[in-house]
Protein backbone atom coordinates (compact mmCIF):
# COMPACT_ATOMS: atom_id res chain seq x y z
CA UNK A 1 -15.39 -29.22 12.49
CA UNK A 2 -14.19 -27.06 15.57
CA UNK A 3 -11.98 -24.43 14.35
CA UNK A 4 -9.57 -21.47 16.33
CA UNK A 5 -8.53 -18.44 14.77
CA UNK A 6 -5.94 -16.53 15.97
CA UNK A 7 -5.78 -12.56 15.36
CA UNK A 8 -2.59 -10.95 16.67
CA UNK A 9 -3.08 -7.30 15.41
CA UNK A 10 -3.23 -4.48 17.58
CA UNK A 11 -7.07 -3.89 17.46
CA UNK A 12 -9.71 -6.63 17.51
CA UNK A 13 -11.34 -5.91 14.66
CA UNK A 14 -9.89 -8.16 12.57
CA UNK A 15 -11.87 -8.19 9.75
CA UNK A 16 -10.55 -11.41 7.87
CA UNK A 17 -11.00 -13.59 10.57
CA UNK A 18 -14.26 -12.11 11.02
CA UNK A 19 -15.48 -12.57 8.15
CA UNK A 20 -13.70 -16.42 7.64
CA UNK A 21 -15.55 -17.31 11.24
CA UNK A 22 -19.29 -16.67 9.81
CA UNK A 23 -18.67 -18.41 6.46
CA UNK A 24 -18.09 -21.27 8.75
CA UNK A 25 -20.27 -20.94 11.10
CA UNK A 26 -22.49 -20.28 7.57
CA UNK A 27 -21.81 -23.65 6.52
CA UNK A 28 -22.57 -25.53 10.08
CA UNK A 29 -18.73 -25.11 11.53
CA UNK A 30 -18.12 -24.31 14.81
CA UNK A 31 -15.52 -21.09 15.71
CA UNK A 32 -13.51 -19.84 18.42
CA UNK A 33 -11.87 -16.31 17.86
CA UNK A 34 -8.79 -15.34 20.03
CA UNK A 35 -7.86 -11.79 19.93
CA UNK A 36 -4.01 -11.41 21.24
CA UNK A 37 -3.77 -7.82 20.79
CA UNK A 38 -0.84 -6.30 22.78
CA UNK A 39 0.62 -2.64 23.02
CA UNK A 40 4.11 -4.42 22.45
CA UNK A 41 5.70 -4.03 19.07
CA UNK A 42 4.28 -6.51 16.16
CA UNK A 43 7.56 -8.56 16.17
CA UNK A 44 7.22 -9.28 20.09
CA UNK A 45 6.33 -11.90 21.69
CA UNK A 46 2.81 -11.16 23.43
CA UNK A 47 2.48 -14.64 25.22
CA UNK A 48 4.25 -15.33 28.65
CA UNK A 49 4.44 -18.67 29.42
CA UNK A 50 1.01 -18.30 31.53
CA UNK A 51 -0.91 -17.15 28.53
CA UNK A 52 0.64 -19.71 25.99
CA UNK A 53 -0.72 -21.95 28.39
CA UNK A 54 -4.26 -20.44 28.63
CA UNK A 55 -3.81 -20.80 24.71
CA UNK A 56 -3.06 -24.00 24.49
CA UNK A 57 -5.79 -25.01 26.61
CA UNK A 58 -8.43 -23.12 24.20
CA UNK A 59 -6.96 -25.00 21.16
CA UNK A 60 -6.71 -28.74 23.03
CA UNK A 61 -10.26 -29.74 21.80
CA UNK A 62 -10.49 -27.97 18.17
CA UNK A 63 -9.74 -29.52 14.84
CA UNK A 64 -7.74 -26.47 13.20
CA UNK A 65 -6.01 -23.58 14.19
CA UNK A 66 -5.91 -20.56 11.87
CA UNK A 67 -3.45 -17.85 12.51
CA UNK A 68 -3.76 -14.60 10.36
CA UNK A 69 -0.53 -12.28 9.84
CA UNK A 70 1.11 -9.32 8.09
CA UNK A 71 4.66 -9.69 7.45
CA UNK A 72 5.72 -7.43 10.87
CA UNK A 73 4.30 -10.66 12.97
CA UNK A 74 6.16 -13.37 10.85
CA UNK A 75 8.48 -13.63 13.76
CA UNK A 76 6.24 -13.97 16.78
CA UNK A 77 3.51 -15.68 15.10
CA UNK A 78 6.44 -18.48 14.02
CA UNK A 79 7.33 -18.59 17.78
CA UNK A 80 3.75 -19.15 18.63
CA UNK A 81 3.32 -22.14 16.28
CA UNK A 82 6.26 -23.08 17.23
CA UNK A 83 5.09 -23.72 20.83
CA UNK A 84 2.03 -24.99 20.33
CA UNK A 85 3.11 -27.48 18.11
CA UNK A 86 5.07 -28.95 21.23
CA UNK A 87 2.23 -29.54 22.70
CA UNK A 88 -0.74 -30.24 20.84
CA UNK A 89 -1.17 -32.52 17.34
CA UNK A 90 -3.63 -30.52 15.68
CA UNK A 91 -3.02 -29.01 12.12
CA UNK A 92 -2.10 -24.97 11.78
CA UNK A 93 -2.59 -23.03 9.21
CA UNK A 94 -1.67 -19.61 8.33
CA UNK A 95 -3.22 -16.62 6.32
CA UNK A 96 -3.53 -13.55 5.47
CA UNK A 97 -0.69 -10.83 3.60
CA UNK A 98 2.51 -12.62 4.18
CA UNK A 99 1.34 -16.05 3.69
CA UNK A 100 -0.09 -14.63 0.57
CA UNK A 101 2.73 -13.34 -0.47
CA UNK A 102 5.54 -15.82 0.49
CA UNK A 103 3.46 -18.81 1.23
CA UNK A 104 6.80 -21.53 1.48
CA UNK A 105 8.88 -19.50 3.78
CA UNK A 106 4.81 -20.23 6.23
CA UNK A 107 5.29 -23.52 5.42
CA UNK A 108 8.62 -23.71 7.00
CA UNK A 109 6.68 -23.29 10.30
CA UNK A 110 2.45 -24.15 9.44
CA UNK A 111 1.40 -27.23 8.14
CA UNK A 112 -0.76 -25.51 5.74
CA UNK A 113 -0.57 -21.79 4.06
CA UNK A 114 -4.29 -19.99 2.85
CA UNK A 115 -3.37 -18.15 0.04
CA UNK A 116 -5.43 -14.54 -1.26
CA UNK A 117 -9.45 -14.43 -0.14
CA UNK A 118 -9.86 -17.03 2.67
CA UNK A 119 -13.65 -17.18 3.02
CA UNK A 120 -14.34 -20.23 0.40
CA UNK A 121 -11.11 -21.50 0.72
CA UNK A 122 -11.38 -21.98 4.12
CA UNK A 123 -15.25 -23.53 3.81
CA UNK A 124 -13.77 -25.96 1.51
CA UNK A 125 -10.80 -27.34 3.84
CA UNK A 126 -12.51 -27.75 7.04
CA UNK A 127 -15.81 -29.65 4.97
CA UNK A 128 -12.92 -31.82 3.24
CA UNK A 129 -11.72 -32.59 6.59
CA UNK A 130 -14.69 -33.40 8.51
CA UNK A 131 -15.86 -36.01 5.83
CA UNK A 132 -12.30 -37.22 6.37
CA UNK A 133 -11.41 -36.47 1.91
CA UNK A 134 -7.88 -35.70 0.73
CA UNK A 135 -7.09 -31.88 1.12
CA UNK A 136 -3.92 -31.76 -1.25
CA UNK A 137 -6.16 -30.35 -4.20
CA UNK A 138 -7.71 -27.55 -1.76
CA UNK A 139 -7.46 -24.16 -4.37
CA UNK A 140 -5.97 -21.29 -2.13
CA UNK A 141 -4.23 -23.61 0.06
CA UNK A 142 -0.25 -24.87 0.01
CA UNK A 143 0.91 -27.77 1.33
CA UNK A 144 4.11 -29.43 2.53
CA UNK A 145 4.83 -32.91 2.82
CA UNK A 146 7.58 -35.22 2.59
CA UNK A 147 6.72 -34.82 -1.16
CA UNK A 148 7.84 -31.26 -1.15
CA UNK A 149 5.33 -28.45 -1.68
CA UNK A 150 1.76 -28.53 -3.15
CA UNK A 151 0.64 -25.02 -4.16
CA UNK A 152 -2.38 -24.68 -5.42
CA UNK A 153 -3.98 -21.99 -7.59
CA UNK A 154 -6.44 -19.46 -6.59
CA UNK A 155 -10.33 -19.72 -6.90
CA UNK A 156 -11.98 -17.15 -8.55
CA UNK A 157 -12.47 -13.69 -6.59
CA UNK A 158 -16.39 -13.66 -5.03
CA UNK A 159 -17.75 -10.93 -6.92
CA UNK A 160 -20.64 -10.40 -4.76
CA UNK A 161 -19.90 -9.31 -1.88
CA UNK A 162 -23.25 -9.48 -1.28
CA UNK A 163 -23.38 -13.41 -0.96
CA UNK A 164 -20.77 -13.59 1.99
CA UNK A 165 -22.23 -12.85 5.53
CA UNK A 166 -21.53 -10.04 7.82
CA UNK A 167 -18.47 -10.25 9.89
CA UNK A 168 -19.11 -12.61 13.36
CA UNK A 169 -19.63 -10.46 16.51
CA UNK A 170 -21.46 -13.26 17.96
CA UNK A 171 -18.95 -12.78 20.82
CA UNK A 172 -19.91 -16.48 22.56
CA UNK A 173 -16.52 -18.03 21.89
CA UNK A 174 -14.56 -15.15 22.08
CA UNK A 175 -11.35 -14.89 23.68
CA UNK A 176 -9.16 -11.38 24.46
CA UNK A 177 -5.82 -11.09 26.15
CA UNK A 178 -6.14 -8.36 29.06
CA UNK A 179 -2.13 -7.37 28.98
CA UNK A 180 -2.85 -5.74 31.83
CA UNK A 181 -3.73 -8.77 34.07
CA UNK A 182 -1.69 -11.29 32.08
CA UNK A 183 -4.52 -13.34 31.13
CA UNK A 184 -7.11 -14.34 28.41
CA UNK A 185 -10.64 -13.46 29.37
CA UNK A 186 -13.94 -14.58 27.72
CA UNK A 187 -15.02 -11.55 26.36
CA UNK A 188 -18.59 -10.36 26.30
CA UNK A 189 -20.47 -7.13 26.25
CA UNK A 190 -18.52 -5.06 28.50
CA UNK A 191 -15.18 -6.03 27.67
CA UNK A 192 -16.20 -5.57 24.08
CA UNK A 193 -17.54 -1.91 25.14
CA UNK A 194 -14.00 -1.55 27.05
CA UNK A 195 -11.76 -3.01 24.19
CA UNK A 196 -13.75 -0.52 22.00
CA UNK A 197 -13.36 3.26 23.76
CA UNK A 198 -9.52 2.37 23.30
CA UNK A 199 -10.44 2.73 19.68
CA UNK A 200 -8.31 1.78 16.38
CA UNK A 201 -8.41 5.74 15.15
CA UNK A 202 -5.83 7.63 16.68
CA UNK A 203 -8.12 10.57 17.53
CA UNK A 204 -9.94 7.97 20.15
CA UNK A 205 -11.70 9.67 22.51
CA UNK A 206 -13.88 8.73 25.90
CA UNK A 207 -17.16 8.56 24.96
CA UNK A 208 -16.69 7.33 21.32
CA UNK A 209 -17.21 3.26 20.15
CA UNK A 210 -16.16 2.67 16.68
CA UNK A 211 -17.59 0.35 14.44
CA UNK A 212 -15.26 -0.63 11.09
CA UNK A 213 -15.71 -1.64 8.33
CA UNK A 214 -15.66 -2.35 4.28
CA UNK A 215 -17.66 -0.90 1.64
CA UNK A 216 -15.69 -2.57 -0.89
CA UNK A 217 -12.63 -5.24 -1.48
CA UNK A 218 -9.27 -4.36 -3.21
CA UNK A 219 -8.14 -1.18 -4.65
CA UNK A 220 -8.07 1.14 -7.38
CA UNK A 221 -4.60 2.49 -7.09
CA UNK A 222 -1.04 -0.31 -7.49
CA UNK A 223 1.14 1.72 -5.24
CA UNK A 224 4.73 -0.12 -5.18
CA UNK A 225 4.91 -0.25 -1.77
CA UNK A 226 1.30 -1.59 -0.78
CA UNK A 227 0.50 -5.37 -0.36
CA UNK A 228 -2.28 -4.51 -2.54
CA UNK A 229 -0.03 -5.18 -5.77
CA UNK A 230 0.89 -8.29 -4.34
CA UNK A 231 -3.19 -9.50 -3.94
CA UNK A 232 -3.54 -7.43 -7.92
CA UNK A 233 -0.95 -9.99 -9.09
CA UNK A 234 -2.27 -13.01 -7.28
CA UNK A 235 -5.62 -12.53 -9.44
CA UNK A 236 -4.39 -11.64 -12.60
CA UNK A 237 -6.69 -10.81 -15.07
CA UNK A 238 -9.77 -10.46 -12.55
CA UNK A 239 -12.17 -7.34 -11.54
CA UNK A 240 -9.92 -6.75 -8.37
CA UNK A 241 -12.01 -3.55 -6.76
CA UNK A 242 -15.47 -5.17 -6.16
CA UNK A 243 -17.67 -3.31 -4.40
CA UNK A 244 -20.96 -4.25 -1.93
CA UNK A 245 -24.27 -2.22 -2.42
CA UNK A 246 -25.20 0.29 -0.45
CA UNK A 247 -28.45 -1.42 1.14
CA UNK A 248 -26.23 -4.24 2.13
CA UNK A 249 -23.73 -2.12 3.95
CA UNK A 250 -26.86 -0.46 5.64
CA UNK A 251 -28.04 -3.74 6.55
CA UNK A 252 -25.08 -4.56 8.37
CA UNK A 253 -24.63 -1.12 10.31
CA UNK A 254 -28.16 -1.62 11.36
CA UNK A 255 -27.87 -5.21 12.65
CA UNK A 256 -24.13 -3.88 14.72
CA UNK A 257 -26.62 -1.02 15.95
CA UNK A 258 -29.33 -2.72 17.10
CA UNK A 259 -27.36 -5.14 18.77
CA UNK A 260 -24.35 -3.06 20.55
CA UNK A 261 -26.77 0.03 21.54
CA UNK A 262 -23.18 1.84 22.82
CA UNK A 263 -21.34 2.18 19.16
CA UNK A 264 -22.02 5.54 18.11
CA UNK A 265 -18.98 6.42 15.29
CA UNK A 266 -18.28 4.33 12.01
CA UNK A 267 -15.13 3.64 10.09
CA UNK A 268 -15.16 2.70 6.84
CA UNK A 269 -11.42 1.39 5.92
CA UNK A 270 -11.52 1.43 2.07
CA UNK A 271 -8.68 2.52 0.57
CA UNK A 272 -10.52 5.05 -1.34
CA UNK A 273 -14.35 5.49 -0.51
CA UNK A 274 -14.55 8.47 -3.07
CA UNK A 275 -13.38 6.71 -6.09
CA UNK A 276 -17.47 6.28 -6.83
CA UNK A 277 -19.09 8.53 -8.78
CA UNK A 278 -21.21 11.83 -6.97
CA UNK A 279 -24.52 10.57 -7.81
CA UNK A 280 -23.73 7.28 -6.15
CA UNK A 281 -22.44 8.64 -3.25
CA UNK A 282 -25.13 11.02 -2.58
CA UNK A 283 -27.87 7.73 -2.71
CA UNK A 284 -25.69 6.36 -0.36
CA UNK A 285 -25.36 9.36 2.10
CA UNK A 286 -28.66 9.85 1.78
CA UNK A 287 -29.74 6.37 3.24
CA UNK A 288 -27.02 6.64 5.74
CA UNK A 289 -27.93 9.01 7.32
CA UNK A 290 -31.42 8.09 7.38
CA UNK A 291 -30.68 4.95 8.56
CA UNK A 292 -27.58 5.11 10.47
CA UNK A 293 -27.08 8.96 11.47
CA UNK A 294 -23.76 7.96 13.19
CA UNK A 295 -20.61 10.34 12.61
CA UNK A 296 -17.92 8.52 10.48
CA UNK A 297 -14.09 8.40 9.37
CA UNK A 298 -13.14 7.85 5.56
CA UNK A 299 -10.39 7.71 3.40
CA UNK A 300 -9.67 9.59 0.21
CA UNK A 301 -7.25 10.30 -2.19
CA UNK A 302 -6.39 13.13 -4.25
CA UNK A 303 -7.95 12.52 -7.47
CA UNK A 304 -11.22 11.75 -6.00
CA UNK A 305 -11.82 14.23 -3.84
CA UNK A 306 -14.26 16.97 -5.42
CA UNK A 307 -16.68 19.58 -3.41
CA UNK A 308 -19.70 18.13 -4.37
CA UNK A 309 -18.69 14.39 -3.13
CA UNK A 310 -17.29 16.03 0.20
CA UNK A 311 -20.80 17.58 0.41
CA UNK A 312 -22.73 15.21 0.80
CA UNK A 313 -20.36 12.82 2.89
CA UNK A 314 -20.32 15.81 5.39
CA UNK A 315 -23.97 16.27 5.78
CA UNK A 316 -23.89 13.03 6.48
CA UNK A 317 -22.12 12.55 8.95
CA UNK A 318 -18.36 12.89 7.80
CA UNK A 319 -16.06 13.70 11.08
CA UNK A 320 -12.64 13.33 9.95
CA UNK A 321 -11.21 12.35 6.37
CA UNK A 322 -7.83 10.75 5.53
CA UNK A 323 -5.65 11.26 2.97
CA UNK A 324 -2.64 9.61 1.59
CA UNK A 325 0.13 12.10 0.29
CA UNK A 326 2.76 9.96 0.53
CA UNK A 327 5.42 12.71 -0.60
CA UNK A 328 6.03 16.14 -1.31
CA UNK A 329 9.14 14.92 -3.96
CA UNK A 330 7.11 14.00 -7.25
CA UNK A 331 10.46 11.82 -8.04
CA UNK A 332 9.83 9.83 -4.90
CA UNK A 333 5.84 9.05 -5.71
CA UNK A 334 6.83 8.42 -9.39
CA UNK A 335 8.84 5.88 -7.11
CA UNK A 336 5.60 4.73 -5.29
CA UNK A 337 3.41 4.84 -8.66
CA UNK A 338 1.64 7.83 -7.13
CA UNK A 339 1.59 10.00 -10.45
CA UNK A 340 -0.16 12.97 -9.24
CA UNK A 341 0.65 16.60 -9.65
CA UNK A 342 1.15 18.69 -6.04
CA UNK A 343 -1.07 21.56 -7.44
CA UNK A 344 -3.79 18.65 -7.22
CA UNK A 345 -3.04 17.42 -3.90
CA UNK A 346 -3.14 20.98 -2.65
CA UNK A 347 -6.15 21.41 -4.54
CA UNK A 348 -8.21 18.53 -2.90
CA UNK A 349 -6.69 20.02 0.57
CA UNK A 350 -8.11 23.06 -0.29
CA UNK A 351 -11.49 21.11 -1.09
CA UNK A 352 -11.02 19.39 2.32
CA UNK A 353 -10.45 22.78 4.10
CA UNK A 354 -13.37 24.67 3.22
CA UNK A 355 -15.19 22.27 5.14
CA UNK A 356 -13.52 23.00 8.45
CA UNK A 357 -15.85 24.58 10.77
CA UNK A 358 -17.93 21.26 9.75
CA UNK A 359 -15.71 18.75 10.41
CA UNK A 360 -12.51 17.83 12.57
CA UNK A 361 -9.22 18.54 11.16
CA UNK A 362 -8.11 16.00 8.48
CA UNK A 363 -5.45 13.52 8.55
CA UNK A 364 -2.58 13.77 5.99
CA UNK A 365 -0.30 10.66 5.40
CA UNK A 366 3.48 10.67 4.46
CA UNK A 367 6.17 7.83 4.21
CA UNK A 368 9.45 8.82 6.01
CA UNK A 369 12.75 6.84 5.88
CA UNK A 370 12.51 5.76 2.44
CA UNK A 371 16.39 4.72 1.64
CA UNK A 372 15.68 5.84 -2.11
CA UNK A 373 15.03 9.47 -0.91
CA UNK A 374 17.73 12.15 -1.61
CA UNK A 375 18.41 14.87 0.78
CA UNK A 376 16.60 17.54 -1.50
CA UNK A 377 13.37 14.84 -2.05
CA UNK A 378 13.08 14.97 1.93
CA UNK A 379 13.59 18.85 1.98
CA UNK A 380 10.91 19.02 -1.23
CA UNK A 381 8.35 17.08 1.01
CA UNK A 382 9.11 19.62 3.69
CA UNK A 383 8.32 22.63 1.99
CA UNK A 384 5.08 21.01 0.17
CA UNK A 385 3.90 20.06 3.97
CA UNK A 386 4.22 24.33 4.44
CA UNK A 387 1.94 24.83 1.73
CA UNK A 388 -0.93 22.57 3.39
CA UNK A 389 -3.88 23.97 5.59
CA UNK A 390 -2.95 24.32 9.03
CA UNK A 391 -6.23 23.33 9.48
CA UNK A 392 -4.73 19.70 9.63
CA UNK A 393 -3.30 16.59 11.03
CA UNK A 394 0.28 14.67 9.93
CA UNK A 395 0.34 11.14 10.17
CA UNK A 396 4.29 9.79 9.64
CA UNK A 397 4.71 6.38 8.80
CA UNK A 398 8.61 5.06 8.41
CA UNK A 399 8.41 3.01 4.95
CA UNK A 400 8.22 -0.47 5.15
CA UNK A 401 9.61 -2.75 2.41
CA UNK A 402 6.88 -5.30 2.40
CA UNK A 403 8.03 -8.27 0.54
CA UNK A 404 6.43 -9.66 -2.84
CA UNK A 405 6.09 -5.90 -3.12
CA UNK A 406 7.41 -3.86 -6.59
CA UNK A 407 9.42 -1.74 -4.21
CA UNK A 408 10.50 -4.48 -2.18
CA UNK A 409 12.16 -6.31 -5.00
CA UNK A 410 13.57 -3.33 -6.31
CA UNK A 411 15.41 -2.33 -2.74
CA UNK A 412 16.94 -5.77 -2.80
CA UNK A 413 18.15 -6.02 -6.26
CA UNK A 414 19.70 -2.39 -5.88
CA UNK A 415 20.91 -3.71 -2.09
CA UNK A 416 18.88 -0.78 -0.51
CA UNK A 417 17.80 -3.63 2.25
CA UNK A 418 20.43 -5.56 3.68
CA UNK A 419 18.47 -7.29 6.33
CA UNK A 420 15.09 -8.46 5.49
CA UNK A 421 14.75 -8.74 9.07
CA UNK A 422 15.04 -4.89 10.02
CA UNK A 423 13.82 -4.20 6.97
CA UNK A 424 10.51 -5.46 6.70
CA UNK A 425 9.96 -8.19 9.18
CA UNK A 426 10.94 -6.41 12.35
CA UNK A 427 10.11 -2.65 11.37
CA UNK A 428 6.99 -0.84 12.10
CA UNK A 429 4.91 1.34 10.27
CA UNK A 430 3.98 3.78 12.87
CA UNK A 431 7.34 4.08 14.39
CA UNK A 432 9.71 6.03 12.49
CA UNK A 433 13.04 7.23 13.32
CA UNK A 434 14.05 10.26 15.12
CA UNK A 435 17.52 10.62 13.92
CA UNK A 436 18.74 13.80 12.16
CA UNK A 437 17.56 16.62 11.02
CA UNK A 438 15.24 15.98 8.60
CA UNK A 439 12.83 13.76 10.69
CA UNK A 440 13.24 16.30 13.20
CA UNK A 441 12.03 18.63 10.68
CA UNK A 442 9.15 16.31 9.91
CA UNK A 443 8.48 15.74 13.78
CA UNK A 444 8.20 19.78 14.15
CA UNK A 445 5.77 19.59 11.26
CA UNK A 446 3.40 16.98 12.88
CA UNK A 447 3.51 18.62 16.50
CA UNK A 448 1.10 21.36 15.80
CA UNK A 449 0.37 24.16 13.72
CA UNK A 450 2.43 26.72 15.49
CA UNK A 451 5.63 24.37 14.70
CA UNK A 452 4.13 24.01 11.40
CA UNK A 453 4.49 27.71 11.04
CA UNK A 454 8.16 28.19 12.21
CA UNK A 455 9.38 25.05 9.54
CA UNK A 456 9.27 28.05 5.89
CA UNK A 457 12.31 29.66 8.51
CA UNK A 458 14.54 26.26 8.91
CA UNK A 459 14.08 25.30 5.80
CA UNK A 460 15.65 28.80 3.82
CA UNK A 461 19.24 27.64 2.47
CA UNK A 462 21.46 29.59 4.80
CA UNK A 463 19.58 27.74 7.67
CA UNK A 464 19.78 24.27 6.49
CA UNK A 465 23.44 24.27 6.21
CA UNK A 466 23.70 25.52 9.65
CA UNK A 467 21.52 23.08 11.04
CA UNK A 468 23.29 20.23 9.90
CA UNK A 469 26.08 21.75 11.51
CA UNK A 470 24.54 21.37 14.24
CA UNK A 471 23.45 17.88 13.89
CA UNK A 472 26.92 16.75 14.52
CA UNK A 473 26.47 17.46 18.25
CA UNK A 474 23.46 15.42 18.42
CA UNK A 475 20.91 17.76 19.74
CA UNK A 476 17.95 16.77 17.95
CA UNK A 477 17.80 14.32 20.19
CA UNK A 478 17.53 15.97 23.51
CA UNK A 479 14.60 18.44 21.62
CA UNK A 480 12.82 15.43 20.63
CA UNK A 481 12.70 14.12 24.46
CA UNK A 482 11.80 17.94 25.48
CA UNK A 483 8.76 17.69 22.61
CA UNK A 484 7.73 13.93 23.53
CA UNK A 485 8.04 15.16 27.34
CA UNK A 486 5.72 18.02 26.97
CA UNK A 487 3.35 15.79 24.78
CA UNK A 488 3.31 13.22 27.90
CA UNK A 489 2.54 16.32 30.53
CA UNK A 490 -0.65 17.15 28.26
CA UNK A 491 -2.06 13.59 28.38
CA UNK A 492 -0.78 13.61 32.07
CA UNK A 493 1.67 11.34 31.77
CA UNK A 494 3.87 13.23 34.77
CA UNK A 495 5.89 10.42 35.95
CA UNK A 496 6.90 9.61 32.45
CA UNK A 497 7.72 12.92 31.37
CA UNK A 498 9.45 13.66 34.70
CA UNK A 499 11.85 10.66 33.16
CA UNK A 500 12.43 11.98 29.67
CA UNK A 501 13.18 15.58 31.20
CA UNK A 502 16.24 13.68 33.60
CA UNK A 503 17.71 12.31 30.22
CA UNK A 504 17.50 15.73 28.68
CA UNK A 505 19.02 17.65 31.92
CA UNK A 506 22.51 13.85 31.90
CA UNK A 507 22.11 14.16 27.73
CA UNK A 508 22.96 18.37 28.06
CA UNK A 509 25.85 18.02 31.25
CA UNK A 510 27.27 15.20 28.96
CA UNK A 511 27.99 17.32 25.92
CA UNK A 512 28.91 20.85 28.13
CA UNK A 513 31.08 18.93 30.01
CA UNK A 514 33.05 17.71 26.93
């Protein structure tokens, strides 16, 4: 069997796909990977009519075509089949988070859905297919036919992790779309090294070739908002969090070092790396940095976080540590099933900080534009945010209502969403809004620590209510150009800047000429 699969996301690494194109090429399949990353927004369409039909042309002599998506590409990715199904008679099926979690709204558009942990699942189908055998009874996979819709129930979650082979970076068959030239190139090597410096951490520097990955699958926490709860109820009643062992990880770093000589950072993506005990996590630092020696990026969370763990991860190599906050209101992470004090948050940011002439300055996540929020929960968060090192990075993320989610259903049966398609399927994480004072508030906050400093001043009571005031006139948004403008002139963005300042100088004449 000759199989495509698709990856649309932002960054090639892709680890589903990945890890779905060596099971098959495991089991004597044949792959093609086709990486349509884009700097346009999720919901965009990323193919102009001379790379659909560069596209099309990779797919004309395959067997399958597997397309992976989060919910913020249902629209494009439906285009996409869409098109291709106008032109070529060979079966699509989807995967990954949204066809997990609303598999018949896929099936309005794919021939076939991949439900929850595609590795097996996907084995199965495309040996069931070669030897020509009916597919209908496929676990993990959905149908539709003229019959209606055949959904199948979920295999058993591999529970070691050990079994499955490392992710494919075989790089033969694999395809990226330069955006730049309008084309898809063959990528090898040096396009891989190129693709690479661009980096998926947002403190991506020259010089600096990241390698992700997983130490684990799943998730301790069942945060409302998180896709995560979705996957937890999928596998009901099974170990979710499964976890690989250390020399395997090791044995994969090594291989990706040996063969790409210029990656020199690692980034391991599990939700929480620190949940595991200290003892464990010294053996593995240990042999990391023995082994591997490279600097690396982790997550964390607040209850795991302890001096001794953050030790050891930072004589090994620990350069920068994420951490999810969420929210400063403890009514709004009751909300998100987040049930953790502030006094510890501040005291694993306190943890964090002592380290800070040892590592880079952390990376603190909150979820802005949450339609549940109350004025005085978005003030609470500000004030909480003045209490945190200014040894330290914000990251904002707007809230997205995710659907299948336990906050998702809860927005629409209290009408919170009226659109699902602003709502979840067209809104992006990492773009929030910039209207009003509050976000403004939030924007000083993330800008630097000498904004950081001024935000205990606008937030006193006899300040507030003057600033909203002044809201009314709609100046945020000419300070938010002047901030985004300066921001531009650092990276040396001139020309762009030069264009925000023009719309500050028309926004100002506007208003002083009213």
């Amino acid at each position: 069997m000759k199989i495509v699969l698709i990856s649309p996301y932002n960054d090639i690494t892709s680890m589903g796909i990945r890890s779905i194109s060596a099971c098959l090429k495991k089991a004597g399949h044949q792959t093609r990977l086709v990486f349509l990353a884009s700097r346009a927004h999720a919901g965009e369409n990323r193919c102009t009519p001379i790379v659909l039909e560069q596209l099309i042309e990779l797919c004309g002599e395959f067997d399958l075509i597997g397309i992976s998506l989060m919910t913020n590409f249902f629209e494009s990715m439906a285009d996409l089949t869409s098109k291709i199904k106008l032109k070529l008679d060979i079966p699509i099926i989807w995967g990954g988070i949204h066809a997990s979690s609303c598999p018949e709204e896929c099936l309005r558009y794919a021939d076939m859905v991949c439900m929850g942990d595609g590795e097996e699942a996907m084995v199965e189908l495309a040996d069931r297919m070669e030897r020509k055998e009916d597919l209908l009874s496929t676990k993990n996979i959905c149908f539709s036919s003229d019959e209606g819709i055949t959904k199948n129930s979920v295999r058993s979650l591999c529970n070691s992790l050990d079994s499955l082979p490392f992710p494919d970076y075989d790089l033969s068959d694999d395809h990226y779309l330069d955006e730049q030239n309008n084309t898809i190139i063959k990528m090898d090597e040096e396009v891989y090294k190129n693709v690479l410096e661009m980096g998926p951490a947002p403190q991506a520097r020259p010089g600096q070739f990241y390698y992700q990955t997983l130490t684990s699958r799943g998730c301790p926490h069942n945060c409302s908002y998180c896709w995560n709860s979705t996957f937890m109820s999928l596998y009901a009643g099974q170990k979710y969090l499964r976890w690989r062992s250390p020399e395997n990880i090791i044995a994969e770093l090594t291989q990706m070092k040996e063969k790409y000589e210029f990656i020199n950072t690692v980034i391991f993506s599990d939700d929480t790396l620190l949940i595991k005990p200290a003892e464990e996590i010294k053996k593995f630092c240990q042999y990391y940095k023995e082994k591997i020696g490279f600097p690396f990026h982790c997550l964390g969370s607040p209850l795991t976080i302890t001096e001794e763990k953050m030790e050891y991860l930072v004589d090994a190599g620990l350069m920068v540590i994420e951490m999810g906050i969420e929210s400063g209101s403890l009514r709004t992470r009751e909300l998100y099933n987040r049930k953790v004090s502030n006094e510890r948050i501040l005291k694993a940011a306190g943890i964090i900080d002592r380290f800070r002439s040892r590592i880079e300055p952390p990376f603190y996540d909150f979820l802005i534009d949450n339609p549940f929020e109350t004025f005085q929960d978005q003030i609470d968060t500000l004030k909480f945010i003045t209490q945190l090192p200014l040894y330290s990075r914000l990251n904002l993320f707007s809230l997205v209502m995710f659907p299948g989610t336990e906050l998702y259903n809860k927005a629409k049966s209290e009408e919170k969403i009226k659109e699902d398609s602003d709502q979840a399927y067209r809104k992006q994480t990492y773009i929030f809004s910039k209207k009003g004072l509050v976000n403004f508030l939030f924007y000083l906050a993330r800008y630097n620590p000498f904004t950081r400093r001024l935000l205990p001043l606008f937030l006193q009571e006899k300040y507030i209510g003057l600033l909203v005031k002044i809201e009314a006139l709609g100046i945020y948004q000419a300070l938010y150009l002047f901030l985004e403008s300066f921001t531009l002139m650092k990276k040396g963005a001139l020309a762009l800047a030069r264009g925000d300042i023009f719309r500050i100088i028309k926004f100002f004449k506007v208003n002083l000429s009213k």
